[in-house]
N, C-alpha and C. Protein backbone atom coordinates (compact mmCIF):
# COMPACT_ATOMS: atom_id res chain seq x y z
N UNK A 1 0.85 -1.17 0.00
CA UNK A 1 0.00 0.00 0.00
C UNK A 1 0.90 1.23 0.00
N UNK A 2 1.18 2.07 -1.19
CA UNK A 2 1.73 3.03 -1.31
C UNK A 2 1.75 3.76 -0.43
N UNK A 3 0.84 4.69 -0.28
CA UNK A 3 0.69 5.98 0.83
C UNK A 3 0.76 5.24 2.40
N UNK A 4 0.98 3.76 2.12
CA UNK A 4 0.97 3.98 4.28
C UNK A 4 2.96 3.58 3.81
N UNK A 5 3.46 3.06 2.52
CA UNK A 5 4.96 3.10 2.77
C UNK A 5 5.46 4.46 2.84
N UNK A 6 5.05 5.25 2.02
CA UNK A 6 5.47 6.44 1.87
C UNK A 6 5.15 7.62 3.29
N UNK A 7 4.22 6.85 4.15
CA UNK A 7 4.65 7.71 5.03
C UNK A 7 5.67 6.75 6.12
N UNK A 8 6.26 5.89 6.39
CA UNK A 8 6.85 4.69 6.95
C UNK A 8 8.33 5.73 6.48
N UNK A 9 8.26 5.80 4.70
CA UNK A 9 9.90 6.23 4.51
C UNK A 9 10.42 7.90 5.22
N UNK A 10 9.07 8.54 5.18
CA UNK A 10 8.83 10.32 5.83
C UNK A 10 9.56 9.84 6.76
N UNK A 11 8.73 8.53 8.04
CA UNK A 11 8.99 8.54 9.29
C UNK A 11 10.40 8.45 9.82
N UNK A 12 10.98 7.50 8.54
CA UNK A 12 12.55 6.94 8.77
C UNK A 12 13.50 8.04 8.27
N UNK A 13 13.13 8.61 7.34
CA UNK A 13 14.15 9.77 6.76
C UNK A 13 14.48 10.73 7.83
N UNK A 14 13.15 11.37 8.99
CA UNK A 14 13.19 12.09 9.96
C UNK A 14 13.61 11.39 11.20
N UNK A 15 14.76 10.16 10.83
CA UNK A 15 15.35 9.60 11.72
C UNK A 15 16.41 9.35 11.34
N UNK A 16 16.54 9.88 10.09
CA UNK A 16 18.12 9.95 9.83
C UNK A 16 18.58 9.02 8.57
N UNK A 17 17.14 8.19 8.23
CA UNK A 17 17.85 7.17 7.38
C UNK A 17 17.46 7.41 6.11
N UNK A 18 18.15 7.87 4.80
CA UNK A 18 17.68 7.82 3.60
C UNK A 18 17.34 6.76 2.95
N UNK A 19 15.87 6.69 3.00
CA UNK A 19 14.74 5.57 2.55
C UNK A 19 13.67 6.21 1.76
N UNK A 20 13.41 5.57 0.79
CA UNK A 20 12.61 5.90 -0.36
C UNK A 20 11.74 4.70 0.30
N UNK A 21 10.00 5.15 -0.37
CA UNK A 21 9.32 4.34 -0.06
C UNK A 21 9.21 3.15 -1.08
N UNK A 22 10.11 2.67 -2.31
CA UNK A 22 10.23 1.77 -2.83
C UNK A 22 11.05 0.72 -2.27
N UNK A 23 12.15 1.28 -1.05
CA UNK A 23 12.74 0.17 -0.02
C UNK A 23 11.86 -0.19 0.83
N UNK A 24 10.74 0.45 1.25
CA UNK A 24 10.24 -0.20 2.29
C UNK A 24 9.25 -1.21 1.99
N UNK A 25 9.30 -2.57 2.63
CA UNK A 25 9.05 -3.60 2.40
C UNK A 25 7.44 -3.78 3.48
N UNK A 26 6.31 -4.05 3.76
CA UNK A 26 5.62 -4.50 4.84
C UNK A 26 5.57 -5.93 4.97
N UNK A 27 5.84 -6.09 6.53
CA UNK A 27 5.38 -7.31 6.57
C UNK A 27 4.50 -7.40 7.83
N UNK A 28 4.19 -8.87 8.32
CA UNK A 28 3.36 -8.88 9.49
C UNK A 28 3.94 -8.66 10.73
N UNK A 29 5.85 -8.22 10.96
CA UNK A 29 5.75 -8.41 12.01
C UNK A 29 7.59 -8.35 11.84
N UNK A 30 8.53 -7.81 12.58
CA UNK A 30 10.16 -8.19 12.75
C UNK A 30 10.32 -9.75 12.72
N UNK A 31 9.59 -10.63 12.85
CA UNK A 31 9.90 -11.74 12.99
C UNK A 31 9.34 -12.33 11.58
N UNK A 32 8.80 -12.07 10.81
CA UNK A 32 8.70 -12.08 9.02
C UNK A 32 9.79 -11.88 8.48
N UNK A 33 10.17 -10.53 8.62
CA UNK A 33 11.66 -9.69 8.26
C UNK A 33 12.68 -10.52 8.21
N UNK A 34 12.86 -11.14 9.80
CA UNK A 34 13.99 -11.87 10.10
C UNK A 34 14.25 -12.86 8.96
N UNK A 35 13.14 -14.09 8.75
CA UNK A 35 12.98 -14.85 7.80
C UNK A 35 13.13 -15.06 6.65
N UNK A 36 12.54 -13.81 6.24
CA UNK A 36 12.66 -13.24 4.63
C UNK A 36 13.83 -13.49 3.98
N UNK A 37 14.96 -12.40 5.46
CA UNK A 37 15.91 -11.85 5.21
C UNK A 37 17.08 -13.24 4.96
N UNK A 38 16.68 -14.03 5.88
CA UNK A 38 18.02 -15.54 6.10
C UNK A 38 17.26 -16.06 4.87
N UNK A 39 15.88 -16.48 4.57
CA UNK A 39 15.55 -17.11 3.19
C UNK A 39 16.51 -16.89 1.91
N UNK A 40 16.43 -15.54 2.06
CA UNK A 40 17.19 -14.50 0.79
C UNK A 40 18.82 -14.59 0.75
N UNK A 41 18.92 -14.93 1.76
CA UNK A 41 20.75 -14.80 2.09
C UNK A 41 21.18 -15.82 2.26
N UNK A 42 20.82 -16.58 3.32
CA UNK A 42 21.87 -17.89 3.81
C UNK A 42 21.65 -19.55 3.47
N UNK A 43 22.22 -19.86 2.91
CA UNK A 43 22.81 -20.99 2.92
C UNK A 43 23.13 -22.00 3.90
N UNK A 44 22.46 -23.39 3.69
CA UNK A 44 23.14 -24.04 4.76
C UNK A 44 24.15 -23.81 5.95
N UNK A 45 24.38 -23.65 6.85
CA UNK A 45 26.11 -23.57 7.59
C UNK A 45 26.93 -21.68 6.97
N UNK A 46 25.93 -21.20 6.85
CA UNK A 46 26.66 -19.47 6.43
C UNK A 46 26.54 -19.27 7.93
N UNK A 47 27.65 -18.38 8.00
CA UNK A 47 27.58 -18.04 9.54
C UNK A 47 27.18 -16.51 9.56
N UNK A 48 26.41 -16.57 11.16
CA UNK A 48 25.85 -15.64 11.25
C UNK A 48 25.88 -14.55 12.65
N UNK A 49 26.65 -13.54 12.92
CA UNK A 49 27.38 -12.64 13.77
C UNK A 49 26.12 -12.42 14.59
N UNK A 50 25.76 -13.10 15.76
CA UNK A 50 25.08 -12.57 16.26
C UNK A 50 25.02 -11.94 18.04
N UNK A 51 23.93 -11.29 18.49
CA UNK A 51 25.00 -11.32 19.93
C UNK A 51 24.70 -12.32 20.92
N UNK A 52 25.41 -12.30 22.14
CA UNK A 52 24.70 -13.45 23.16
C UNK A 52 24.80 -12.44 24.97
N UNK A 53 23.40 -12.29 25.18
CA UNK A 53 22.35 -13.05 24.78
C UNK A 53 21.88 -12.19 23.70
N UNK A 54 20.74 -13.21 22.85
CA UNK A 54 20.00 -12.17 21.89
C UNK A 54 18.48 -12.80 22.15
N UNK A 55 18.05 -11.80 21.28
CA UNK A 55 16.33 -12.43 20.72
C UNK A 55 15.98 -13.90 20.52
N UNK A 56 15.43 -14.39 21.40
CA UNK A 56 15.28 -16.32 21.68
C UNK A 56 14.65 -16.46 20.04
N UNK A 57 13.36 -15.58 19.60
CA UNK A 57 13.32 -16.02 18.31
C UNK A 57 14.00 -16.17 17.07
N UNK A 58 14.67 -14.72 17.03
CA UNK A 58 15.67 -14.05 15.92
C UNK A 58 16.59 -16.14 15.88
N UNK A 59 17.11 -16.37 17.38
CA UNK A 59 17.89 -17.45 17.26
C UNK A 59 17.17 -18.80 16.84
N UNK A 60 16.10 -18.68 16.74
CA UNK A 60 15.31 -20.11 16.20
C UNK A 60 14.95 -19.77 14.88
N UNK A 61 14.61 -18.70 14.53
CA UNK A 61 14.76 -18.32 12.97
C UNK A 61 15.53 -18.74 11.97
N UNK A 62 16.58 -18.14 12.45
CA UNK A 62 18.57 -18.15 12.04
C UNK A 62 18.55 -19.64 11.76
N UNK A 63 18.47 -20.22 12.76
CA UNK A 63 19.10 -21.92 12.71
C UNK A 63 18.16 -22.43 11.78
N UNK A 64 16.96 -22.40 11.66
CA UNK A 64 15.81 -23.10 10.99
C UNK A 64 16.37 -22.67 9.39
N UNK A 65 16.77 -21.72 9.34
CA UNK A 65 17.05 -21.64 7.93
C UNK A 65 18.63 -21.56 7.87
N UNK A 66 19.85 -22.47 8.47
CA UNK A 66 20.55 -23.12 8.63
C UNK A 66 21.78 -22.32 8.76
N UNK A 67 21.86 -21.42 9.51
CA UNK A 67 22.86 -20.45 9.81
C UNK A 67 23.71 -21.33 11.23
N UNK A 68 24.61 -21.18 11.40
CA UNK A 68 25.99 -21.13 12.17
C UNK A 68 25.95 -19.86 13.07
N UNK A 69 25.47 -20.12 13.79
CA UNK A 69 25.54 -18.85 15.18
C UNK A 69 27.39 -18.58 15.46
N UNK A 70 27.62 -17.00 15.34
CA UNK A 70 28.69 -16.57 15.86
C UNK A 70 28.56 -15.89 16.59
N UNK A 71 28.55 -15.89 18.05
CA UNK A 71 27.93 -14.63 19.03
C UNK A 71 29.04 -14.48 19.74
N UNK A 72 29.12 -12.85 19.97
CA UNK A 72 29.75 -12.19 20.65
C UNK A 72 28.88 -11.42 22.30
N UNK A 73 29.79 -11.03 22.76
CA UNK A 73 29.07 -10.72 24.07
C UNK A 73 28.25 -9.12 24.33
N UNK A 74 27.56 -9.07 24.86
CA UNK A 74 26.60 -7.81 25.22
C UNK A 74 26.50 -8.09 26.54
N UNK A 75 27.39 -7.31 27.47
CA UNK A 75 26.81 -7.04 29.03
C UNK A 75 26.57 -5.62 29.21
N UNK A 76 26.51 -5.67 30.65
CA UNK A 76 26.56 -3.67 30.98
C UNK A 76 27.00 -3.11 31.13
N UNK A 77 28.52 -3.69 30.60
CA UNK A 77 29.89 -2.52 30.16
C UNK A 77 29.87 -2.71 28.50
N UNK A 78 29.28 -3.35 27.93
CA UNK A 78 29.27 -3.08 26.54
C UNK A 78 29.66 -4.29 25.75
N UNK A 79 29.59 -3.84 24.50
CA UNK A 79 29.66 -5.23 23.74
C UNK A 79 31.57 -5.38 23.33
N UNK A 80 31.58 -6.57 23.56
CA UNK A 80 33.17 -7.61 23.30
C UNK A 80 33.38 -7.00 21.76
N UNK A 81 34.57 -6.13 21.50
CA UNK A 81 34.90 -5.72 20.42
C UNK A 81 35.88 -6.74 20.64
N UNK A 82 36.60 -6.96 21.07
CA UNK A 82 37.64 -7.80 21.00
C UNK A 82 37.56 -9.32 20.74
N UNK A 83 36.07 -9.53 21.43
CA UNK A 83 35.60 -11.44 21.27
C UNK A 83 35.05 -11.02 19.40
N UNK A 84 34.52 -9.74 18.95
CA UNK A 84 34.25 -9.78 18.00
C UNK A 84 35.11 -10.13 16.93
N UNK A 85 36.01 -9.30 17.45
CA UNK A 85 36.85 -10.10 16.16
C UNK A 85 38.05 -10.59 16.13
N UNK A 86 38.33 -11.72 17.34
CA UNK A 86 38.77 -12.50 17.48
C UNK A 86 37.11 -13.56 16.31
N UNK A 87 36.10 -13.42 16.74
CA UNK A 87 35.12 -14.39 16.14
C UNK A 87 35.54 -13.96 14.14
N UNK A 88 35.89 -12.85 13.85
CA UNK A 88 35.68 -12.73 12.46
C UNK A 88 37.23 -12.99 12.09
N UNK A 89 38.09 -13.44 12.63
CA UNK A 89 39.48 -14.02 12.47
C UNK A 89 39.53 -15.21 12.10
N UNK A 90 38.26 -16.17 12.83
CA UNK A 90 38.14 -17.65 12.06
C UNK A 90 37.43 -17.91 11.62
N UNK A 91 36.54 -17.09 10.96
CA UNK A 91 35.38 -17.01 9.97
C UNK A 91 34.40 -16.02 9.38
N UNK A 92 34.57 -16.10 8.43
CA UNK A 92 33.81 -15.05 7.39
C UNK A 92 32.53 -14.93 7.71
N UNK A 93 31.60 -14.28 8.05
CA UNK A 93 29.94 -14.22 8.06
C UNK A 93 29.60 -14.19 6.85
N UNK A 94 28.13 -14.30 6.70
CA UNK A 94 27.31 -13.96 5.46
C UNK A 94 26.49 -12.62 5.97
N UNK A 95 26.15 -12.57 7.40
CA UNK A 95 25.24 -11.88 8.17
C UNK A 95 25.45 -11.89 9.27
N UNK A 96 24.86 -10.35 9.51
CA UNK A 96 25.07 -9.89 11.16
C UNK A 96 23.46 -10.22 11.38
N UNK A 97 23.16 -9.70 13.05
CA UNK A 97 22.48 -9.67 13.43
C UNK A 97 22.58 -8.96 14.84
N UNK A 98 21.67 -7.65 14.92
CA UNK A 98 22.49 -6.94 16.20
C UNK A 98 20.88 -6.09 16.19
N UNK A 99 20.87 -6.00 17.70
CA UNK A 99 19.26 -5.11 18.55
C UNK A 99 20.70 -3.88 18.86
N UNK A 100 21.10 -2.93 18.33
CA UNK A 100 21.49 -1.92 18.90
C UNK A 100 21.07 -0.83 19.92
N UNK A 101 19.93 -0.78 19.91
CA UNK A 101 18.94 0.22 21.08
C UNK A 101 18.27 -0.55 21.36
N UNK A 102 18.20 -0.34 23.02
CA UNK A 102 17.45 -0.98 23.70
C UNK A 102 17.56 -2.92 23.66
N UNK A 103 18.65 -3.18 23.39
CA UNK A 103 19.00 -4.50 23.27
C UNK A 103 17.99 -5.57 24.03
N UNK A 104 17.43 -6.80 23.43
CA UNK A 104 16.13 -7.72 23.83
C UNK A 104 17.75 -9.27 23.82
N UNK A 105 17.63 -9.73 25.21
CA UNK A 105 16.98 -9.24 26.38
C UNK A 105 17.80 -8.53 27.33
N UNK A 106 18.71 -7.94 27.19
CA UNK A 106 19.67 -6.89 28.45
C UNK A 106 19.16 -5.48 28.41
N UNK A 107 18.30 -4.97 27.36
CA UNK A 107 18.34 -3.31 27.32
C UNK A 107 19.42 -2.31 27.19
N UNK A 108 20.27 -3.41 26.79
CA UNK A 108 21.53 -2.50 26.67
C UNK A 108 21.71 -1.50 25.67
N UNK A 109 22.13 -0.34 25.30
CA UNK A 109 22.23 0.08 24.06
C UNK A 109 23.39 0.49 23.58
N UNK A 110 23.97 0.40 22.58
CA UNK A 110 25.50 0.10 21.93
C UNK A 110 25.91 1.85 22.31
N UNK A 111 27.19 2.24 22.60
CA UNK A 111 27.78 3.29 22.33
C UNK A 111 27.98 4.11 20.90
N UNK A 112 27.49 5.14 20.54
CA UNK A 112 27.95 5.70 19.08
C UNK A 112 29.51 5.06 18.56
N UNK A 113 30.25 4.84 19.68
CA UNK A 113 31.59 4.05 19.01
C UNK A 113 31.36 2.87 18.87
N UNK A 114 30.78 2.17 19.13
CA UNK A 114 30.37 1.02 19.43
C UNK A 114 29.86 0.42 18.35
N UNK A 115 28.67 1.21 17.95
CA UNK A 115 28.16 1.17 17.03
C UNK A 115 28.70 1.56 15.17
N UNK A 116 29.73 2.23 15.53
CA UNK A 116 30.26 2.52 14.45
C UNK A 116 31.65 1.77 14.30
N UNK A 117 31.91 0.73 15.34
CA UNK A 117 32.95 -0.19 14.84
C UNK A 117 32.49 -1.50 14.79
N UNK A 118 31.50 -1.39 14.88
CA UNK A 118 30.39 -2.79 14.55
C UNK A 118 30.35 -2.77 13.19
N UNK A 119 30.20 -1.04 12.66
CA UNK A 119 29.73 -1.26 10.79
C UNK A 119 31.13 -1.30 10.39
N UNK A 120 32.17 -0.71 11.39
CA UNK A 120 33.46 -0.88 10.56
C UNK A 120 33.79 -2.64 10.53
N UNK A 121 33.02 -3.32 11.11
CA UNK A 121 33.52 -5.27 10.95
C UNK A 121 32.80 -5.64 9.90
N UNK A 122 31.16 -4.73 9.84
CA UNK A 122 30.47 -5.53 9.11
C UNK A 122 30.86 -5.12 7.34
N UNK A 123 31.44 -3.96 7.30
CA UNK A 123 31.79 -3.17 6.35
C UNK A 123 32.86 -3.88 5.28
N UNK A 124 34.40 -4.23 6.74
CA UNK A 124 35.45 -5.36 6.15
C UNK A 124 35.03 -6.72 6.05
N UNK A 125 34.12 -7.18 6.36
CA UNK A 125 33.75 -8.48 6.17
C UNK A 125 32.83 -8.65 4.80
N UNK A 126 32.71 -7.62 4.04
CA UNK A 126 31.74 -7.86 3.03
C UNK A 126 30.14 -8.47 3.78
N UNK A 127 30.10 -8.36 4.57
CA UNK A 127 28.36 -8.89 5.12
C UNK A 127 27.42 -8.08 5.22
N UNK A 128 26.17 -8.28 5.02
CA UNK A 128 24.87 -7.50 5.29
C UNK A 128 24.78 -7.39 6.80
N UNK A 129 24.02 -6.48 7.44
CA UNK A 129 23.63 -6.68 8.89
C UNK A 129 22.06 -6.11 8.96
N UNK A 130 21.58 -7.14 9.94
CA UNK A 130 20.45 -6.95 9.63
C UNK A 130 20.30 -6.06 11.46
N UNK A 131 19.52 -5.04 11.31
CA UNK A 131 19.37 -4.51 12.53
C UNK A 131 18.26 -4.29 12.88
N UNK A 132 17.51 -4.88 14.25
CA UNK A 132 16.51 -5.12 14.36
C UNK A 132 15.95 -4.09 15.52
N UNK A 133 15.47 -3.06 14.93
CA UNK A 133 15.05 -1.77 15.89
C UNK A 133 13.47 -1.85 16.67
N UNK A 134 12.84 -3.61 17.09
CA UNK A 134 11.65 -3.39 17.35
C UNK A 134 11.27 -2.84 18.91
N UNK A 135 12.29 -2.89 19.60
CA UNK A 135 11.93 -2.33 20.44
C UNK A 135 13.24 -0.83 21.27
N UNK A 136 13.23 -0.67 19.83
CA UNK A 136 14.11 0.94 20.20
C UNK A 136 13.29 2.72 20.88
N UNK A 137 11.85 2.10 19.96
CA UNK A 137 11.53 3.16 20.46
C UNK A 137 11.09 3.36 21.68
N UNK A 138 11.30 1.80 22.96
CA UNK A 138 10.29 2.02 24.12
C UNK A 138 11.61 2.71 25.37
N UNK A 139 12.63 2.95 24.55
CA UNK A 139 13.01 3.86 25.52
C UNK A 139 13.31 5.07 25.30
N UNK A 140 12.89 5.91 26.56
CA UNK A 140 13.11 7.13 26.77
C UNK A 140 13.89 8.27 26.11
N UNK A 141 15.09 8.54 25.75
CA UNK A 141 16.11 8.92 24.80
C UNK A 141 16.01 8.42 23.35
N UNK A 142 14.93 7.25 23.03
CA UNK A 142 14.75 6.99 21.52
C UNK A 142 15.44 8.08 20.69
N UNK A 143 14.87 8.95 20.59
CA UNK A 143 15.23 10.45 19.75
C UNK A 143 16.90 10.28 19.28
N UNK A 144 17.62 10.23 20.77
CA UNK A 144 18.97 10.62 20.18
C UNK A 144 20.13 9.69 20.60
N UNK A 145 19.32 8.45 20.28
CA UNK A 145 20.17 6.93 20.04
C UNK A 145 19.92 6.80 18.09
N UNK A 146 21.19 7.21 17.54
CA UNK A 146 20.78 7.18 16.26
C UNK A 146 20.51 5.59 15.33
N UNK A 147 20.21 5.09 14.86
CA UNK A 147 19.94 3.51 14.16
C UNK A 147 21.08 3.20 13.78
N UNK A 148 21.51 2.34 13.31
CA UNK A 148 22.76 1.85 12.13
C UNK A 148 22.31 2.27 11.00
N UNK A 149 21.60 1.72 10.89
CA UNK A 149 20.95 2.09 9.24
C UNK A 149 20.91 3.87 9.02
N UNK A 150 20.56 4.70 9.92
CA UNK A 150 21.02 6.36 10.05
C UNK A 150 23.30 6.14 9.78
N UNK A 151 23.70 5.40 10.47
CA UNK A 151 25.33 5.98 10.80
C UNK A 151 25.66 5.27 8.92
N UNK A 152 24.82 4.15 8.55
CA UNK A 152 25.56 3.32 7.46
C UNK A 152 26.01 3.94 6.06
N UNK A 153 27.05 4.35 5.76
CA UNK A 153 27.15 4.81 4.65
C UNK A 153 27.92 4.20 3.85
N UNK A 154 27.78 2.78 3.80
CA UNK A 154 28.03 1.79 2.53
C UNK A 154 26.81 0.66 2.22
N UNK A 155 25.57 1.06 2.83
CA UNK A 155 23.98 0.12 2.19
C UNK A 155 24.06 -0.92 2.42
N UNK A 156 24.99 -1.42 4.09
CA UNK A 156 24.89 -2.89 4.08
C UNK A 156 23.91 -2.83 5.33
N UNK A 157 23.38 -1.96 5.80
CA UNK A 157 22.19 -2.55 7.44
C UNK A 157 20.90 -2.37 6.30
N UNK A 158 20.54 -3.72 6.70
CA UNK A 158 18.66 -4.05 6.51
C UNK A 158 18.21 -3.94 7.93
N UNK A 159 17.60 -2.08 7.75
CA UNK A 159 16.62 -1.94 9.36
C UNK A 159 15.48 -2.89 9.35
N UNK A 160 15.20 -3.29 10.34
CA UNK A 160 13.72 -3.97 10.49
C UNK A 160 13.18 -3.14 12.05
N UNK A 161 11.93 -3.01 11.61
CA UNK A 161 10.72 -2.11 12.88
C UNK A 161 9.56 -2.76 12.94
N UNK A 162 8.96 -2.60 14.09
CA UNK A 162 7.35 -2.85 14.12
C UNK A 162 6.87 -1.14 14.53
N UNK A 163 5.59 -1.84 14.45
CA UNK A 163 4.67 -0.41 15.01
C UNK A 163 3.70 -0.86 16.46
N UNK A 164 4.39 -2.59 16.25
CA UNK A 164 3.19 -3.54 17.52
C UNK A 164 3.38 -2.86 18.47
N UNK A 165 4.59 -2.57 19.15
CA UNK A 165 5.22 -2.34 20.45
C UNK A 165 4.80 -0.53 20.61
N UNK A 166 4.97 0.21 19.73
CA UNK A 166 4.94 1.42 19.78
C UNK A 166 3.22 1.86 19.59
N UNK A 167 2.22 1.63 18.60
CA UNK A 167 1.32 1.87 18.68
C UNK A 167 0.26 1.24 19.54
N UNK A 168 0.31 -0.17 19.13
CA UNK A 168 -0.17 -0.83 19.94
C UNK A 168 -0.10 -2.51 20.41
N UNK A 169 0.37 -2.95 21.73
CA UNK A 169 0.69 -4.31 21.39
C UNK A 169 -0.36 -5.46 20.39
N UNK A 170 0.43 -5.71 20.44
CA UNK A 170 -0.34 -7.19 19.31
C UNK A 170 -1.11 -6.66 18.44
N UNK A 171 -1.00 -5.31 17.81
CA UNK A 171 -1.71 -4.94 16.48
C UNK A 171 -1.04 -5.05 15.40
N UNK A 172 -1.58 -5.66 14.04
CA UNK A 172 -0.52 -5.90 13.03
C UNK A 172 -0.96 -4.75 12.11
N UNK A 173 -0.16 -4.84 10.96
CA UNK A 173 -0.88 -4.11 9.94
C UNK A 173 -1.38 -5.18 9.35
């Protein structure tokens, strides 16, 4: 439906991310997205950068469509740059996978450096990253925690959002 993408791309542009409403995709839900996205990409055994802990589904997704979990750490001093890539030293990804705001399940949210040496791995690794912003907006500072997909300036983060959590739970489009 044209006019509800085209206001979806308004919403994201006034968040920093240059999106035309011919990128934006609808689906029923971040957990569609997820699917789509490993359908489209991975291969048997492609490995896939993700964090630990992460999203219990995102991780039953991944495997079902036959990804190789590579997880690095997220506590409440921040995420393992160093376990990171010690992990991309013995293997190439196909795909990331990273909750940067408001991280599900710690709430953690990545540092602007943090975040921008995440795209500098995903950048040298040749990999897509898929960044899953569904529950960025339920915190407080939303505004000026910027996305990946806002910092990315080589077109490799696929943002994924809902509107469930923000407008209303369990409402789809």
């Amino acid at each position: 439906y044209l006019p509800l993408r085209e206001r979806i791309a308004t919403r994201l542009r006034g968040q920093g991310m240059p999106i035309m409403s011919a990128q934006v995709l609808i689906t029923s839900g971040s957990q569609q997205g997820i699917d789509l996205i490993a359908r489209a990409f991975l291969n048997p055994d492609d490995g896939v950068v993700v964090e630990s802990p992460m999203y219990s589904i995102a991780i039953k997704i991944l495997l079902m469509n036959g990804a190789t979990l590579l997880p690095y750490d997220v506590g409440p001093e921040g995420i393992s740059l160093g376990g990171l890539q010690a992990l991309l030293a013995r293997q190439a990804p196909k795909l990331f996978y990273a909750v940067p705001n408001f991280q599900n399940p710690t709430a953690y949210s990545y540092t602007l450096a943090e975040k921008r040496a995440l795209l500098d791995h995903v950048y040298r690794s040749g990999a897509l990253l898929i960044e899953d912003a569904s529950d960025s907006e339920l915190q407080a500072d939303a505004a000026e925690r910027p996305s990946l997909a806002a910092l990315d300036t080589a077109e490799h983060v696929i943002h994924l959002n809902t509107f469930s959590k923000t407008l209303v739970p369990a409402v789809r489009v």
